[in-house]
Protein backbone atom coordinates (compact mmCIF):
# COMPACT_ATOMS: atom_id res chain seq x y z
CA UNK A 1 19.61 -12.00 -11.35
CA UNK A 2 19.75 -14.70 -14.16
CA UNK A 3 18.12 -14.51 -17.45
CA UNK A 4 15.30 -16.60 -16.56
CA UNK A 5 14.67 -14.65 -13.24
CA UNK A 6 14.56 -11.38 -14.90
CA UNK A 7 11.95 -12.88 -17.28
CA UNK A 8 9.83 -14.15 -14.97
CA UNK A 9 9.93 -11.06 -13.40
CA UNK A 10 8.70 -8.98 -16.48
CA UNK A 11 6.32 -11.42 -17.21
CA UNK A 12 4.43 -10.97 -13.94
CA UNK A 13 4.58 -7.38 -13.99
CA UNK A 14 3.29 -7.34 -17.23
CA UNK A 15 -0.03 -9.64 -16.23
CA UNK A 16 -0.40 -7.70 -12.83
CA UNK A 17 -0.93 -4.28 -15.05
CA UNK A 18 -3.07 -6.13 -17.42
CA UNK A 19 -5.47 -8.00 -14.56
CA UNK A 20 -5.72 -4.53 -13.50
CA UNK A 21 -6.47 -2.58 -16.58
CA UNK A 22 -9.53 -5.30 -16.40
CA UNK A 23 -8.30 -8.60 -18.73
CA UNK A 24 -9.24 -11.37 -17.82
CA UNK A 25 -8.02 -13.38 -20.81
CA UNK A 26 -4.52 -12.88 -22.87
CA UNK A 27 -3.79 -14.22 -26.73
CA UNK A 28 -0.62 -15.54 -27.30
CA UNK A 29 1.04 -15.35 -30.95
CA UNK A 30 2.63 -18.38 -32.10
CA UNK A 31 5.70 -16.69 -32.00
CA UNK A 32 5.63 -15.39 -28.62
CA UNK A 33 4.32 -18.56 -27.37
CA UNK A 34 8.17 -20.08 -29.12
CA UNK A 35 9.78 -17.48 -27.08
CA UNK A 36 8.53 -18.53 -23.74
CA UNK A 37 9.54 -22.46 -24.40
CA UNK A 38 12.55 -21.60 -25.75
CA UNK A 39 13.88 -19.47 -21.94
CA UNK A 40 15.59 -22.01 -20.24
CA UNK A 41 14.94 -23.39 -17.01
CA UNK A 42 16.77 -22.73 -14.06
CA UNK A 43 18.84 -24.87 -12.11
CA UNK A 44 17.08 -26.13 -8.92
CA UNK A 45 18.45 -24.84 -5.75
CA UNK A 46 18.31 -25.70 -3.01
CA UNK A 47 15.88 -24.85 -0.14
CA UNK A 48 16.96 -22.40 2.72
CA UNK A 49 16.13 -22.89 6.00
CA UNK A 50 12.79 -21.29 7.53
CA UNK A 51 13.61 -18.77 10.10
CA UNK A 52 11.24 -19.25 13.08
CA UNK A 53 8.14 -16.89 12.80
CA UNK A 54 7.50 -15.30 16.25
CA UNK A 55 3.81 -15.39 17.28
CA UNK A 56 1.49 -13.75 19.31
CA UNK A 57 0.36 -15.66 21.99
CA UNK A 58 -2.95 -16.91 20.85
CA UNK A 59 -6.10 -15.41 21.39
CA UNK A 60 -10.42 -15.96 21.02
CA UNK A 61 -11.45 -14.68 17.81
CA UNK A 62 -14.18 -12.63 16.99
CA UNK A 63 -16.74 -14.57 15.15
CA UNK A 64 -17.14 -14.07 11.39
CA UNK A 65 -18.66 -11.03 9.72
CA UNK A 66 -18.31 -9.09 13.56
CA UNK A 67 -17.46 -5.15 13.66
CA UNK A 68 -14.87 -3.54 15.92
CA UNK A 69 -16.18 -1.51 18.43
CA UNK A 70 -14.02 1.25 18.90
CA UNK A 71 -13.51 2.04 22.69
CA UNK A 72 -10.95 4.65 22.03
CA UNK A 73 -11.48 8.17 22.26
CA UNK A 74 -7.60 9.47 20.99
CA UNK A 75 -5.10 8.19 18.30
CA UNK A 76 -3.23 6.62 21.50
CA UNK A 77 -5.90 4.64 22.57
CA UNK A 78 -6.98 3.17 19.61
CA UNK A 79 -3.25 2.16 18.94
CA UNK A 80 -3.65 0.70 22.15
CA UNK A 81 -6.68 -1.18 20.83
CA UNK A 82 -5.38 -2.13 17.72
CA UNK A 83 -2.25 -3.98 19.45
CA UNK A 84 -4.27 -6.35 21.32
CA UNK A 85 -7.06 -7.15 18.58
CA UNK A 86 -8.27 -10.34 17.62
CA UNK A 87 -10.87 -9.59 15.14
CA UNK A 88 -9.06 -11.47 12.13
CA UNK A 89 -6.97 -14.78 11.93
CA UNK A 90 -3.63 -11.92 11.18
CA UNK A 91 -3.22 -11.25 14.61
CA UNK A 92 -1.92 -14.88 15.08
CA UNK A 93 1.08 -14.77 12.84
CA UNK A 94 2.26 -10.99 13.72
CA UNK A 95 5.32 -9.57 14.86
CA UNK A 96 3.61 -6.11 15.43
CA UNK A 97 0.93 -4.22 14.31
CA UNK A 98 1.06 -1.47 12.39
CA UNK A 99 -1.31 1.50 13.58
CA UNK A 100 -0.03 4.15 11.33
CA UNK A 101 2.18 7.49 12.20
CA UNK A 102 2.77 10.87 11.34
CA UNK A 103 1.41 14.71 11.98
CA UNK A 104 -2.52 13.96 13.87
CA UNK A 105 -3.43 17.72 13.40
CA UNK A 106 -5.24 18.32 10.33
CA UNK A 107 -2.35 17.01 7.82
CA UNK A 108 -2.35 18.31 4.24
CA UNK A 109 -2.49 14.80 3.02
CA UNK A 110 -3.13 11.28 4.77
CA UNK A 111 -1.34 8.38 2.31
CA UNK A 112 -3.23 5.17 2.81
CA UNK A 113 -1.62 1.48 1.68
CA UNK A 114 -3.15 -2.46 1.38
CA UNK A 115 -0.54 -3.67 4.18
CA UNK A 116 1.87 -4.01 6.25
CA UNK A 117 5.05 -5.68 4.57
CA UNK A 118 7.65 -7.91 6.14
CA UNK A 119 9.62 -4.95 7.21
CA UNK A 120 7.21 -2.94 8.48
CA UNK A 121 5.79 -6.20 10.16
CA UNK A 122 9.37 -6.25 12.13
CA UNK A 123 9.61 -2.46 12.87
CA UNK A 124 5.79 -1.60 13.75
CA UNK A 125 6.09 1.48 11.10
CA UNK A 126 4.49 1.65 7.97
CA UNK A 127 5.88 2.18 4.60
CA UNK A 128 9.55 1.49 6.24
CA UNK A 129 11.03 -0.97 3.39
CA UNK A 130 11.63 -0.39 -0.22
CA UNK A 131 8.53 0.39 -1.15
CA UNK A 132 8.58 3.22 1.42
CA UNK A 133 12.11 4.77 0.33
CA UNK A 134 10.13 5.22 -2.61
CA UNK A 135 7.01 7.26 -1.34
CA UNK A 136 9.84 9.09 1.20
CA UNK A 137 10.85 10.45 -1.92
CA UNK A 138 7.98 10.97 -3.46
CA UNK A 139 7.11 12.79 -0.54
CA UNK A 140 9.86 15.21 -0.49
CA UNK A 141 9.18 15.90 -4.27
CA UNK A 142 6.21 17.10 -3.06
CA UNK A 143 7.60 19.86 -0.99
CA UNK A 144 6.83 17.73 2.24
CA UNK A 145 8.70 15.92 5.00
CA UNK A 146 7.25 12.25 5.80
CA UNK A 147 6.54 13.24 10.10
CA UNK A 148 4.04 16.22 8.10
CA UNK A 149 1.77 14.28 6.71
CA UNK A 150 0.09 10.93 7.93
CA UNK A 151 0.53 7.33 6.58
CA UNK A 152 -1.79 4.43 7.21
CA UNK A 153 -2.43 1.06 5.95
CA UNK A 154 -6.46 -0.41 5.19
CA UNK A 155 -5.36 -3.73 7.71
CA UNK A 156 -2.99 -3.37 10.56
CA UNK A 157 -1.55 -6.88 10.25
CA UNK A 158 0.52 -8.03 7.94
CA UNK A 159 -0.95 -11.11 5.83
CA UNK A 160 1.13 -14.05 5.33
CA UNK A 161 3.69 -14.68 2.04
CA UNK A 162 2.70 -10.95 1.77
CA UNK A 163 -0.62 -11.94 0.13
CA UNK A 164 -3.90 -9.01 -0.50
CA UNK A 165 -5.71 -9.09 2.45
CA UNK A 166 -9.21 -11.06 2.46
CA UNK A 167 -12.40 -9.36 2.48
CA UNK A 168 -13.25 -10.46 5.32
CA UNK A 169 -10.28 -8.99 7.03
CA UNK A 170 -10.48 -5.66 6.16
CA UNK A 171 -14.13 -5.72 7.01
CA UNK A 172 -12.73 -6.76 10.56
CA UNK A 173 -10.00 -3.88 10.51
CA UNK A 174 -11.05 -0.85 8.69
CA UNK A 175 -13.13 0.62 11.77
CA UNK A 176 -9.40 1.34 13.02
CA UNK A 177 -8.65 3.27 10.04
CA UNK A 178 -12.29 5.02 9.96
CA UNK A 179 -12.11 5.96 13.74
CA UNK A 180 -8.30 7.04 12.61
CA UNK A 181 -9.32 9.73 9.79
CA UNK A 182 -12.45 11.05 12.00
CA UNK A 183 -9.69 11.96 14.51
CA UNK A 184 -7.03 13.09 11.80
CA UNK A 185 -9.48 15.28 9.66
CA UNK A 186 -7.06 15.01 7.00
CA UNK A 187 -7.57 18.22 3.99
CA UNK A 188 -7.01 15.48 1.25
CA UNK A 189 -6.35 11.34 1.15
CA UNK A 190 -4.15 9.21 -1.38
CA UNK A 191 -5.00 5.83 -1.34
CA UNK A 192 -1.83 3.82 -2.72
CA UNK A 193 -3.47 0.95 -5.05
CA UNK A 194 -6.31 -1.05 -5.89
CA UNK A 195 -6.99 -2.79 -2.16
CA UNK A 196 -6.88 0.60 -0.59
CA UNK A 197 -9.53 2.86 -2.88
CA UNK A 198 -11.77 -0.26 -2.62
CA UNK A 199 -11.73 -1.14 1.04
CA UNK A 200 -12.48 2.73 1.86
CA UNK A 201 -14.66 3.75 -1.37
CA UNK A 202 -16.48 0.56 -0.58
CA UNK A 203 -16.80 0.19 -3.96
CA UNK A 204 -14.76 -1.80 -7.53
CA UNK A 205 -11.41 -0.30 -8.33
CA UNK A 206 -9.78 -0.59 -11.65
CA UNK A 207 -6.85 1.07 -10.64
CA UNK A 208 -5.27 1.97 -13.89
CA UNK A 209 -8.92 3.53 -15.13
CA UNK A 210 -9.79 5.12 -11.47
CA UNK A 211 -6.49 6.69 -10.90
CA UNK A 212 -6.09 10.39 -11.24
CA UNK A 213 -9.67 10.83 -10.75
CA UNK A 214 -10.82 12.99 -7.89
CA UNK A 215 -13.44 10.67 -5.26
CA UNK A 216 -14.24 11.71 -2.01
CA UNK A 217 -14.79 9.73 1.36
CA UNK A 218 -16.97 11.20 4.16
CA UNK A 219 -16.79 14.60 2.29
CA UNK A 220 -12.91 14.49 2.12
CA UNK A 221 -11.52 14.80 -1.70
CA UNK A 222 -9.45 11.34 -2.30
CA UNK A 223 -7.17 10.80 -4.97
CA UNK A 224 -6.64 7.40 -6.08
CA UNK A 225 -3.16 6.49 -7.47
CA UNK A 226 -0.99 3.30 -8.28
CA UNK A 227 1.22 1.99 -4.89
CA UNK A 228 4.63 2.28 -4.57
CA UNK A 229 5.53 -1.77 -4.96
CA UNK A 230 3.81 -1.06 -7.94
CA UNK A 231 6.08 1.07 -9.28
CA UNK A 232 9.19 -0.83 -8.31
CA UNK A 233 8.32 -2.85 -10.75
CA UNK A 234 6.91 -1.07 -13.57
CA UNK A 235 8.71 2.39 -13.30
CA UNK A 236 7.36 3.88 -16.44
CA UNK A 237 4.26 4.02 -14.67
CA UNK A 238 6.39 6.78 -12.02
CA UNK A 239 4.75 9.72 -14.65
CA UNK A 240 1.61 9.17 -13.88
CA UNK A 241 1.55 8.92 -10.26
CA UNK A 242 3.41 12.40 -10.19
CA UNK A 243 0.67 14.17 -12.67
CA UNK A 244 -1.67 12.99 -9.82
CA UNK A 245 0.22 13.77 -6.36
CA UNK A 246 0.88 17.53 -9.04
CA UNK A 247 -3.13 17.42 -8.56
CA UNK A 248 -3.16 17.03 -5.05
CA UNK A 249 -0.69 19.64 -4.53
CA UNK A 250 -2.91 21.75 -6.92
CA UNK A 251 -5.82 21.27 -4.59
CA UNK A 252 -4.23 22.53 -1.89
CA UNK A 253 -3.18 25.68 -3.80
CA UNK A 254 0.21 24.42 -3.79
CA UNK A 255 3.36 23.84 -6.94
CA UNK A 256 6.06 21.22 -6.40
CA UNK A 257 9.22 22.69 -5.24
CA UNK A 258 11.83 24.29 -8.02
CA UNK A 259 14.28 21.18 -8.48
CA UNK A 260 17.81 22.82 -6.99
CA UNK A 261 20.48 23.39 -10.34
CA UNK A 262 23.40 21.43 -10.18
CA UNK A 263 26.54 23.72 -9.64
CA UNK A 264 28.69 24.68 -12.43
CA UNK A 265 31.65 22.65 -12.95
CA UNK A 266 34.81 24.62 -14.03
């Protein structure tokens, strides 16, 4: 990673936590405003070549502002549902959809994301790239294995360049996820950033103010906390997210696991 790479790197990071602390405006010292003419420029490179995106074959869609109608009566079904929809312009550009997977019985916790990724895209599973390692782990810190608990995603599609899903979109896709929990009965929900406690609070998220703070959906206690990609690239912010999954294990009348001692040497 070059110098001017890493910087641009920080730099966004930095304005992603402050757009969602609420900015909307930044001042710039004289000084700092120096220090970002002064990074030099990278050398152009030049431009790969575009794999070929694979495509579903093209189907009617629904016309704006419709609701899915669930037909399905069992998890199976409405995966079944959910991998020939056409409510939203995402199911042109998919590899596969992305129902969701894990324990369908009541789970302690179901973990709901924004999105399916470009990995997750290719495999059909969420929460499957790096991102995902990370709430594996997570996960296990908890005291849990991943196929115990359920993970989800607000849209079921992935959006092109990895962008936030439109309104409109998760208006089309969140009966899926609605028709998912009634099934699941979940004890307790995580949503996993901003796009996620809005599209199922129904409601403005300032994640860095909201998080930690005990909601509830459909009389099921939700914890709202920062997502994974999130804290890939801010991983100061890792602290935080554990005081609240340490809260969620609390309201299930449960303590983290005792970390295992590393054995003497000698």
């Amino acid at each position: 990673m070059t110098q001017h790479t890493r910087f641009i790197d920080d730099l966004k990071a930095f304005l992603e936590y402050k757009k969602e602390e609420g900015f909307q405006t930044l001042e710039i010292s004289p000084e700092t405003l120096a220090q970002l003419k002064s990074v030099p420029a990278p050398k152009p490179l030049p431009k790969p070549a575009q794999p070929a995106v694979r495509r579903a074959p093209a189907a009617p869609v629904n016309a704006p502002g419709s609701t899915v109608q669930i037909s399905g009566k069992t998890l199976e079904e409405i995966e079944g549902q959910i991998r020939t929809c056409s409510a939203c312009p995402l199911h042109a550009s998919r590899i596969n959809t992305v129902p969701g997977e894990g324990n369908p019985n009541r789970p302690d916790i179901l973990f709901i994301g924004e999105d399916p990724g470009a990995d997750e895209d290719a495999q059909g599973r969420p929460f499957v790239g790096e991102a995902g390692q990370l709430l594996d782990k997570m996960i296990l810190a908890m005291g849990y294995r991943r196929e115990e608990l359920f993970i989800a995603n607000m849209v079921k599609c992935r959006p092109p360049d990895n962008r936030v899903p439109l309104p409109e979109e998760i208006t089309a896709c969140i009966p899926y996820l609605k028709a998912q929990i009634a099934l699941i009965r979940p004890k307790l929900i995580v949503t996993l950033g901003k796009t996620a406690a809005e599209g199922l609070l129904n409601e403005k998220v300032a994640i860095t103010q909201a998080r930690g703070i005990w909601k509830t959906y459909e009389g099921i206690d939700l914890m709202p906390t920062f997502h994974p990609a999130y804290l890939l690239r801010l991983p100061n912010k890792k602290r935080e997210v554990w005081a609240d999954l340490k809260a969620v294990l609390a309201k299930l009348g449960k303590e983290p696991p005792a970390k295992k001692e590393e054995p003497q040497q000698g």
